[in-house]
Protein backbone atom coordinates (compact mmCIF):
# COMPACT_ATOMS: atom_id res chain seq x y z
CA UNK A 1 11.18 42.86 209.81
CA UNK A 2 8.48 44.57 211.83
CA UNK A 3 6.90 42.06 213.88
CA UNK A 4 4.01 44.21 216.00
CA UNK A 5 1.88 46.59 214.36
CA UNK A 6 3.47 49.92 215.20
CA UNK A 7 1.97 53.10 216.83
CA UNK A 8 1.40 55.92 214.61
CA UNK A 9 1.14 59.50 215.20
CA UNK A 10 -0.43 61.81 212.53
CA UNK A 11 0.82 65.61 213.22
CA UNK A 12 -0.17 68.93 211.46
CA UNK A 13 -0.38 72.44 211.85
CA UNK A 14 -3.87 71.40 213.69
CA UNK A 15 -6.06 68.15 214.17
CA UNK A 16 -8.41 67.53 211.14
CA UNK A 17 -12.05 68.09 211.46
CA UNK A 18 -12.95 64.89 210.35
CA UNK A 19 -10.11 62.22 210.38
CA UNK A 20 -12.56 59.16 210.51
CA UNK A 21 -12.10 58.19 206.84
CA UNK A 22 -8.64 58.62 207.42
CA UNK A 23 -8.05 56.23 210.72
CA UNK A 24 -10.99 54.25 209.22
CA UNK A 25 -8.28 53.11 205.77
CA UNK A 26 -4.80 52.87 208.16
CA UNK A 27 -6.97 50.48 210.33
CA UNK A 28 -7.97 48.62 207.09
CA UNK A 29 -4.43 48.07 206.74
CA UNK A 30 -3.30 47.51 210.28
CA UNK A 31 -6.15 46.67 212.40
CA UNK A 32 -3.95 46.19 215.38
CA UNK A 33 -2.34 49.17 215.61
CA UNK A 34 -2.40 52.22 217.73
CA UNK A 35 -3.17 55.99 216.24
CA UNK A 36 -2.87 59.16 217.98
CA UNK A 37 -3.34 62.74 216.66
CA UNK A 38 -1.67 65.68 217.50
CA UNK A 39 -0.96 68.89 217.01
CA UNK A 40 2.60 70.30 215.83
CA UNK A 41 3.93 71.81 219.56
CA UNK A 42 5.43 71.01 222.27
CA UNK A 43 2.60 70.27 224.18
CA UNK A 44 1.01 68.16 222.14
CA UNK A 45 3.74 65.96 221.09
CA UNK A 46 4.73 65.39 224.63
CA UNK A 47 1.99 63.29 225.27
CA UNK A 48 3.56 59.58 226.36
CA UNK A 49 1.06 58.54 223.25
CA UNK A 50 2.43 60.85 221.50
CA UNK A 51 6.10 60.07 222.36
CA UNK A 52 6.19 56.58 221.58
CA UNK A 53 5.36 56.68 218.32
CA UNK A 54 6.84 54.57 215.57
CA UNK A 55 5.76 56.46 212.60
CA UNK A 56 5.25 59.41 211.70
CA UNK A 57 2.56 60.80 209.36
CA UNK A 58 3.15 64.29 208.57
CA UNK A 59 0.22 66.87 206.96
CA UNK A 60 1.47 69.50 205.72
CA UNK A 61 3.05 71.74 207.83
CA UNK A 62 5.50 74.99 206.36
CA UNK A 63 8.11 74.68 209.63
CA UNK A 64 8.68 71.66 211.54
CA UNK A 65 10.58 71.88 215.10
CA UNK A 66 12.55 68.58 214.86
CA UNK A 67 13.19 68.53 218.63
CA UNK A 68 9.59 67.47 218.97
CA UNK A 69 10.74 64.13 216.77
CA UNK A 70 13.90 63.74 218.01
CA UNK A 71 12.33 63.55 221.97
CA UNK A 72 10.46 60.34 220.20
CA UNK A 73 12.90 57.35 221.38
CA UNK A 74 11.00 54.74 219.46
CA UNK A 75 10.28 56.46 215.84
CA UNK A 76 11.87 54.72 212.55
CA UNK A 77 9.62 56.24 209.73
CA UNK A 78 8.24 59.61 209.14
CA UNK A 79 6.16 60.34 206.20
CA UNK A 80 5.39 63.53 204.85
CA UNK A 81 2.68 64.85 202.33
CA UNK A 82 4.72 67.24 200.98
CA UNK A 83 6.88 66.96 197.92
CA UNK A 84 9.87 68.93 198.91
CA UNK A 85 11.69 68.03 201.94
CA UNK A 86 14.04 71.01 202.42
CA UNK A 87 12.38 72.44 205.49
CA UNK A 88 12.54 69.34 206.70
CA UNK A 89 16.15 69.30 206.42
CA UNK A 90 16.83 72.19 207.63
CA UNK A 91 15.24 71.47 210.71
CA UNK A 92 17.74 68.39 211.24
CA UNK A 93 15.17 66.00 210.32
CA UNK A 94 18.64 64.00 208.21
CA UNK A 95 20.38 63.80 211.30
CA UNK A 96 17.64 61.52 213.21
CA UNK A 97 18.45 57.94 212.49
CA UNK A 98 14.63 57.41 210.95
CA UNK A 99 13.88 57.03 206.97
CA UNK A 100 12.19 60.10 205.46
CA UNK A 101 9.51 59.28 202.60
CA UNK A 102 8.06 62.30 200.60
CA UNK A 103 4.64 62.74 198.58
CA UNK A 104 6.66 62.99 195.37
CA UNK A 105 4.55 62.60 192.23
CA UNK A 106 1.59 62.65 194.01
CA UNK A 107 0.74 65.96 193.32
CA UNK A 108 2.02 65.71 189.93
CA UNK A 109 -1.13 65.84 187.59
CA UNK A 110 -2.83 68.87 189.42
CA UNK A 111 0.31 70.88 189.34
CA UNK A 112 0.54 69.89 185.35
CA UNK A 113 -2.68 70.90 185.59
CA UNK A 114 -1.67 74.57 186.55
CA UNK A 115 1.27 74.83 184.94
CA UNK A 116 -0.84 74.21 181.49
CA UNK A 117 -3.72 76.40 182.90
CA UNK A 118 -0.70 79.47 182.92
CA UNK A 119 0.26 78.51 179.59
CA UNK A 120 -3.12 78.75 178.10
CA UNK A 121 -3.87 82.08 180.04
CA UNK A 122 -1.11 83.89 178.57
CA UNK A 123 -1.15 82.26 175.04
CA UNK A 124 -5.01 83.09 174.82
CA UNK A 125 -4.80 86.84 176.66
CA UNK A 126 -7.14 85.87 179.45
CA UNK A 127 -6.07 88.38 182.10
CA UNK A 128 -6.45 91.28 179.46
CA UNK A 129 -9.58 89.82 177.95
CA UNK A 130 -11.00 89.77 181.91
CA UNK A 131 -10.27 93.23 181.92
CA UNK A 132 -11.79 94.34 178.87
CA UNK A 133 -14.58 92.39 180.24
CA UNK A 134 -14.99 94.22 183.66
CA UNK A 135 -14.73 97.24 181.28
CA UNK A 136 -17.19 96.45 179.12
CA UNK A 137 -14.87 96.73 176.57
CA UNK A 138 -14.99 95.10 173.19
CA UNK A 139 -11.66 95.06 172.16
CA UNK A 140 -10.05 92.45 169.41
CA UNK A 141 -6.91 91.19 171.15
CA UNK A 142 -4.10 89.36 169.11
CA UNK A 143 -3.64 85.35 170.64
CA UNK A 144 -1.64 82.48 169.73
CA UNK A 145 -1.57 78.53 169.55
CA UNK A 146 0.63 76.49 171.90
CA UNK A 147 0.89 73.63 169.31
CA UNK A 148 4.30 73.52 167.94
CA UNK A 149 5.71 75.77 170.35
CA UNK A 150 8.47 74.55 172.26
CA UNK A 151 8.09 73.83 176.37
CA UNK A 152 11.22 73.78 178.31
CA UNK A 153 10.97 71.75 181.41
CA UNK A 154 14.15 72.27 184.80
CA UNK A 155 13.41 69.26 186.22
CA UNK A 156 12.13 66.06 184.90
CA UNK A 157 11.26 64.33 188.09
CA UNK A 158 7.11 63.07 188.25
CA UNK A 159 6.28 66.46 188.05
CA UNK A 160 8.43 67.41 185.17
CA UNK A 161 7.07 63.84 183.35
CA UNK A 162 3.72 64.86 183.64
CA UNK A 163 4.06 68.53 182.33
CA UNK A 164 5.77 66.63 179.58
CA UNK A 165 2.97 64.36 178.94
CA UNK A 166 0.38 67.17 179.20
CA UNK A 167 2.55 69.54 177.14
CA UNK A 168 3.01 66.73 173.96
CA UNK A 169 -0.78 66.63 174.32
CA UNK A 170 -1.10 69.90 173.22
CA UNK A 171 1.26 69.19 170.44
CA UNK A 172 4.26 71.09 171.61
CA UNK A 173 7.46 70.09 171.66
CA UNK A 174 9.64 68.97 174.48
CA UNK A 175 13.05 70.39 175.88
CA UNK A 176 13.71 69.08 179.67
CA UNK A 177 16.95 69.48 182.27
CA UNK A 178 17.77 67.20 184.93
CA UNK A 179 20.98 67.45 186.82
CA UNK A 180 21.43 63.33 186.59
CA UNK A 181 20.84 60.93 184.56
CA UNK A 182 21.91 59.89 180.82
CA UNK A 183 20.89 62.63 177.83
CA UNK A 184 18.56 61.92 175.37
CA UNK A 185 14.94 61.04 174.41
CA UNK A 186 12.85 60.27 177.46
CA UNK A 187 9.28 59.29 177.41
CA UNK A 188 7.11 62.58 176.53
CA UNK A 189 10.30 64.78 176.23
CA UNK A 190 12.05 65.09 172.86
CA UNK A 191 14.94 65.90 174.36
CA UNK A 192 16.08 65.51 178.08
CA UNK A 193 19.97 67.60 179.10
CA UNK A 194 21.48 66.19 181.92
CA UNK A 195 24.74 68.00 183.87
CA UNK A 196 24.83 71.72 184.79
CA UNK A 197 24.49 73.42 182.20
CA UNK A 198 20.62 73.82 181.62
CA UNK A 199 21.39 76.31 178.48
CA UNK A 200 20.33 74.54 175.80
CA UNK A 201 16.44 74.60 177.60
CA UNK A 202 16.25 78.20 178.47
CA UNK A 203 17.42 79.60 174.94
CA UNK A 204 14.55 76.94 173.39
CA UNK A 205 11.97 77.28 175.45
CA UNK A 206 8.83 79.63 174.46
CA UNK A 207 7.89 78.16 178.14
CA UNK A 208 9.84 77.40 180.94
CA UNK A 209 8.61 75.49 183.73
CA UNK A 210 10.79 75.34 187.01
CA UNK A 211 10.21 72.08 188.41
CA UNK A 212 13.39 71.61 190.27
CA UNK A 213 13.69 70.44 194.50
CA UNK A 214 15.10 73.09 196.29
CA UNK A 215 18.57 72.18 197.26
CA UNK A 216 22.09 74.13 197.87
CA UNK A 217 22.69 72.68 193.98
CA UNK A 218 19.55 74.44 192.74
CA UNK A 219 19.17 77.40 195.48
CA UNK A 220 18.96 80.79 192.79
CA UNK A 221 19.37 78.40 190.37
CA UNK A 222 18.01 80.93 187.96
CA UNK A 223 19.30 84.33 187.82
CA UNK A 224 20.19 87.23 186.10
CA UNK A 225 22.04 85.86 183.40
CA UNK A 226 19.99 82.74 182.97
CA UNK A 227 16.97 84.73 182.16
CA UNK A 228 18.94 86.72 179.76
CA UNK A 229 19.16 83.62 177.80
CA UNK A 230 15.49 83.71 177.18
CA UNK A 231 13.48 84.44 174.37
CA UNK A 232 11.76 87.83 174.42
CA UNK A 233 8.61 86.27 173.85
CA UNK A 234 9.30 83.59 176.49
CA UNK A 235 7.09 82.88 179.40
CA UNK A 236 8.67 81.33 182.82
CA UNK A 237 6.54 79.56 185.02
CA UNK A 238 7.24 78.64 188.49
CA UNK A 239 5.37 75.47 190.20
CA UNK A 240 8.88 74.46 192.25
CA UNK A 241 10.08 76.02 194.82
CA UNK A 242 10.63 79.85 195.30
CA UNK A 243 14.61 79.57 196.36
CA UNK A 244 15.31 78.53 193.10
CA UNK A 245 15.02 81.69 191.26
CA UNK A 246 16.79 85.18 191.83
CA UNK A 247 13.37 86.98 192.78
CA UNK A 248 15.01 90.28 192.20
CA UNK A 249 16.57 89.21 188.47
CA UNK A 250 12.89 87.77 187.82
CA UNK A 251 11.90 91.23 188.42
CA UNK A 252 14.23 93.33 186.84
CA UNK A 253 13.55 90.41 183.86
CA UNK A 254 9.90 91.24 183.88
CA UNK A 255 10.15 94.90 184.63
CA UNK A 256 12.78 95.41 181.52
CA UNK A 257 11.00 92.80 179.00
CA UNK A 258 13.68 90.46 178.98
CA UNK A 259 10.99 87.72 179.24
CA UNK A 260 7.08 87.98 178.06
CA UNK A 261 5.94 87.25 181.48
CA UNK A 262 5.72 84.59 184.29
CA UNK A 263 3.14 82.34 186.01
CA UNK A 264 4.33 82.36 189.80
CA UNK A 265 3.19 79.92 192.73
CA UNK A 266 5.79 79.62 194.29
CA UNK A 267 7.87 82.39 196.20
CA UNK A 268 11.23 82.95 198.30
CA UNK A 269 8.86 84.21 200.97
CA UNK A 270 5.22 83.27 201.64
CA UNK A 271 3.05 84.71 201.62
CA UNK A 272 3.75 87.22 199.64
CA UNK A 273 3.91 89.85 200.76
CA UNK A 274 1.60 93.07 199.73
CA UNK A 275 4.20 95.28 198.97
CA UNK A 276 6.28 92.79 197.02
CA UNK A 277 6.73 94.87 193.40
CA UNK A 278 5.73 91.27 191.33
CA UNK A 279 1.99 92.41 192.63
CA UNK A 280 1.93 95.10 190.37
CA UNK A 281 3.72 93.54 187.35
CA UNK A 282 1.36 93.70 184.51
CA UNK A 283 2.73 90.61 182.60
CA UNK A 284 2.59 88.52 185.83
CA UNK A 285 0.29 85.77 186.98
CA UNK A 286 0.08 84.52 190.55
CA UNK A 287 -1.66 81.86 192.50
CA UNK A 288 -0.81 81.33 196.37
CA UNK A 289 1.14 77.89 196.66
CA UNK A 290 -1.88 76.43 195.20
CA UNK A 291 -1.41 74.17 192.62
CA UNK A 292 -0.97 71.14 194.37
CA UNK A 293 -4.02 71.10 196.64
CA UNK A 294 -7.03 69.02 195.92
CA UNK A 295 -8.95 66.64 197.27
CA UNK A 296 -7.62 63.93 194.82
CA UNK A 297 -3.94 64.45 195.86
CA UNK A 298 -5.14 64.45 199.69
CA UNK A 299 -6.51 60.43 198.47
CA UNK A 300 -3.65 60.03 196.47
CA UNK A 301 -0.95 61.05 199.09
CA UNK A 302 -2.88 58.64 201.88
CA UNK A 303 -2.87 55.50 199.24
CA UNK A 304 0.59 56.30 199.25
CA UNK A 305 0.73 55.96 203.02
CA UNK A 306 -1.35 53.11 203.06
CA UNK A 307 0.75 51.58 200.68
CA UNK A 308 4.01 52.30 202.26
CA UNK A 309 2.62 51.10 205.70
CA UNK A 310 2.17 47.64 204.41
CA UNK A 311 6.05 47.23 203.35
CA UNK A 312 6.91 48.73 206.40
CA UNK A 313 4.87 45.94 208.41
CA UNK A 314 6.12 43.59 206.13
CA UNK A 315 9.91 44.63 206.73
CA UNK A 316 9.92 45.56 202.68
CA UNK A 317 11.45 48.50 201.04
CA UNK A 318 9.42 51.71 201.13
CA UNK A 319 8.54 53.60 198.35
CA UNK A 320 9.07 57.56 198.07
CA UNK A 321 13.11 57.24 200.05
CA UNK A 322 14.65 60.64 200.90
CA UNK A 323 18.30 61.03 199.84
CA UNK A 324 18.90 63.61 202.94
CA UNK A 325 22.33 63.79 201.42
CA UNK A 326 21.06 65.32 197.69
CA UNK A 327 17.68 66.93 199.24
CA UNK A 328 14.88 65.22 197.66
């Protein structure tokens, strides 16, 4: 059990302009202890005040050079906003003898958000009706209803859930995939597959949200003949992680009409870049890694913090534990 209140070090890509509301709610929960800020380098995190951190809060930050933890001697905890970890890992951030908490489902309900945003976009014709619209065109364009159509969910972790919940909402029906668990019905989802086989989803689906961690299980976890599985008139959409699709069988999906179209926010490489041929796919939406980002989930990840801070002072479980081992 802790028995001192611990020195904390909050690192990102750059100090925040205004971090007073920030230190303002750790001190609220630990009035004694000490809080530096730093940048992500070497320099920075060098800084004996730096060094001798306890804990770790992590912003978001895309790479992470884990000799700059590993010089820490006194760190235990690291927390990090993100929901996917496998950066993280491969930086070596398992091999430190420190537990790793994640900011899983706290960006769940924006990114269920997005993910129903896509689906309403491309059942409703918006990009070709904002067009016609920039043409001045008046043009009667054939749409559809989402109710009773079937959404296929890879991935039924608090992301997955809450597509689920938003999805059933809308009065569709619910198909999900998870690689554990026990098969059956589950909460929003009429159906949840468990295993490896995530078959039965993909040949259901009229959309298909990827919503699976990136891990050597699920790296190109979608390919070539995965999307051939796929309706015709199926839509994927992609709120996970880039590495887990075959970008070059999405394309070749896409280009050949093996799938309706996709919503994409996630990519193997990012950003994009401009001469990547999904740019000029007409039956393709994308937003830049966005989906998650608001100012709610910025609250909601710090309660999280806050909350987890308090167990750690008070020696009790933490909530949010990396499996380094499976990845997420």
């Amino acid at each position: 059990m802790t028995t001192h209140a611990p020195r904390i070090a909050i690192l990102g890509e750059k100090v925040p302009a205004h971090p007073e509301p920030m230190l303002q709610a750790i001190k609220e929960v630990c009035p004694d202890c000490q809080i530096e800020l730093a940048a992500c380098t070497a320099e920075d995190t060098a800084r004996p005040e730096v060094g001798a951190a306890e804990v770790v809060y992590l912003l978001p930050v895309p790479r992470l050079d884990v000799s700059l933890l590993a010089r820490m001697p006194n760190l235990r905890w690291i927390h990090t906003g993100m929901a996917g970890v496998e950066n993280l890992l491969e930086a070596g951030i398992g091999t430190l003898p420190v537990v790793l908490t994640n900011g899983a489902g706290v960006h769940a309900p924006p990114i269920a958000e997005h993910v129903i945003a896509m689906v309403m976009a491309f059942a409703r014709r918006l990009p070709a009706l904002y067009q016609q619209q920039e043409r001045h065109q008046w043009q009667w364009l054939p749409a559809d209803e989402v109710a009773g159509q079937t959404m296929g969910i890879l991935g039924f972790g608090g992301i997955g859930r809450e597509v689920a919940h938003k999805a059933r909402a809308l009065g569709m029906r619910v198909l999900a995939f998870r690689r554990r668990g026990t098969p059956g019905p589950d909460g929003d989802a009429d159906y949840v597959y468990c295993g490896d086989d995530p078959s039965p989803v993909i040949r259901e689906a009229d959309f298909l949200v990827m919503a699976l961690p990136l891990t050597p299980a699920t790296q190109g976890f979608l390919h070539r003949e995965r999307f051939a599985l796929m309706k015709p008139t199926a839509y994927f959409i992609n709120i996970g992680r880039g590495g887990t699709v075959v970008e070059a069988d999405l394309v070749e999906a896409l280009r050949q009409h093996t799938i309706a179209g996709a919503g994409l926010d996630v990519f193997v490489e990012e950003p994009l870049p401009a001469d990547h041929p999904l740019w000029e796919l007409p039956n393709v939406l994308i937003s830049p890694h966005m989906s998650a980002s608001t100012p709610h989930s910025q609250k909601r990840n710090l309660d999280l913090f806050l909350r987890n801070l308090q167990r750690y002072i008070q020696g009790e479980p933490l909530l949010n534990v990396v499996d380094v081992q499976a990845g997420y």
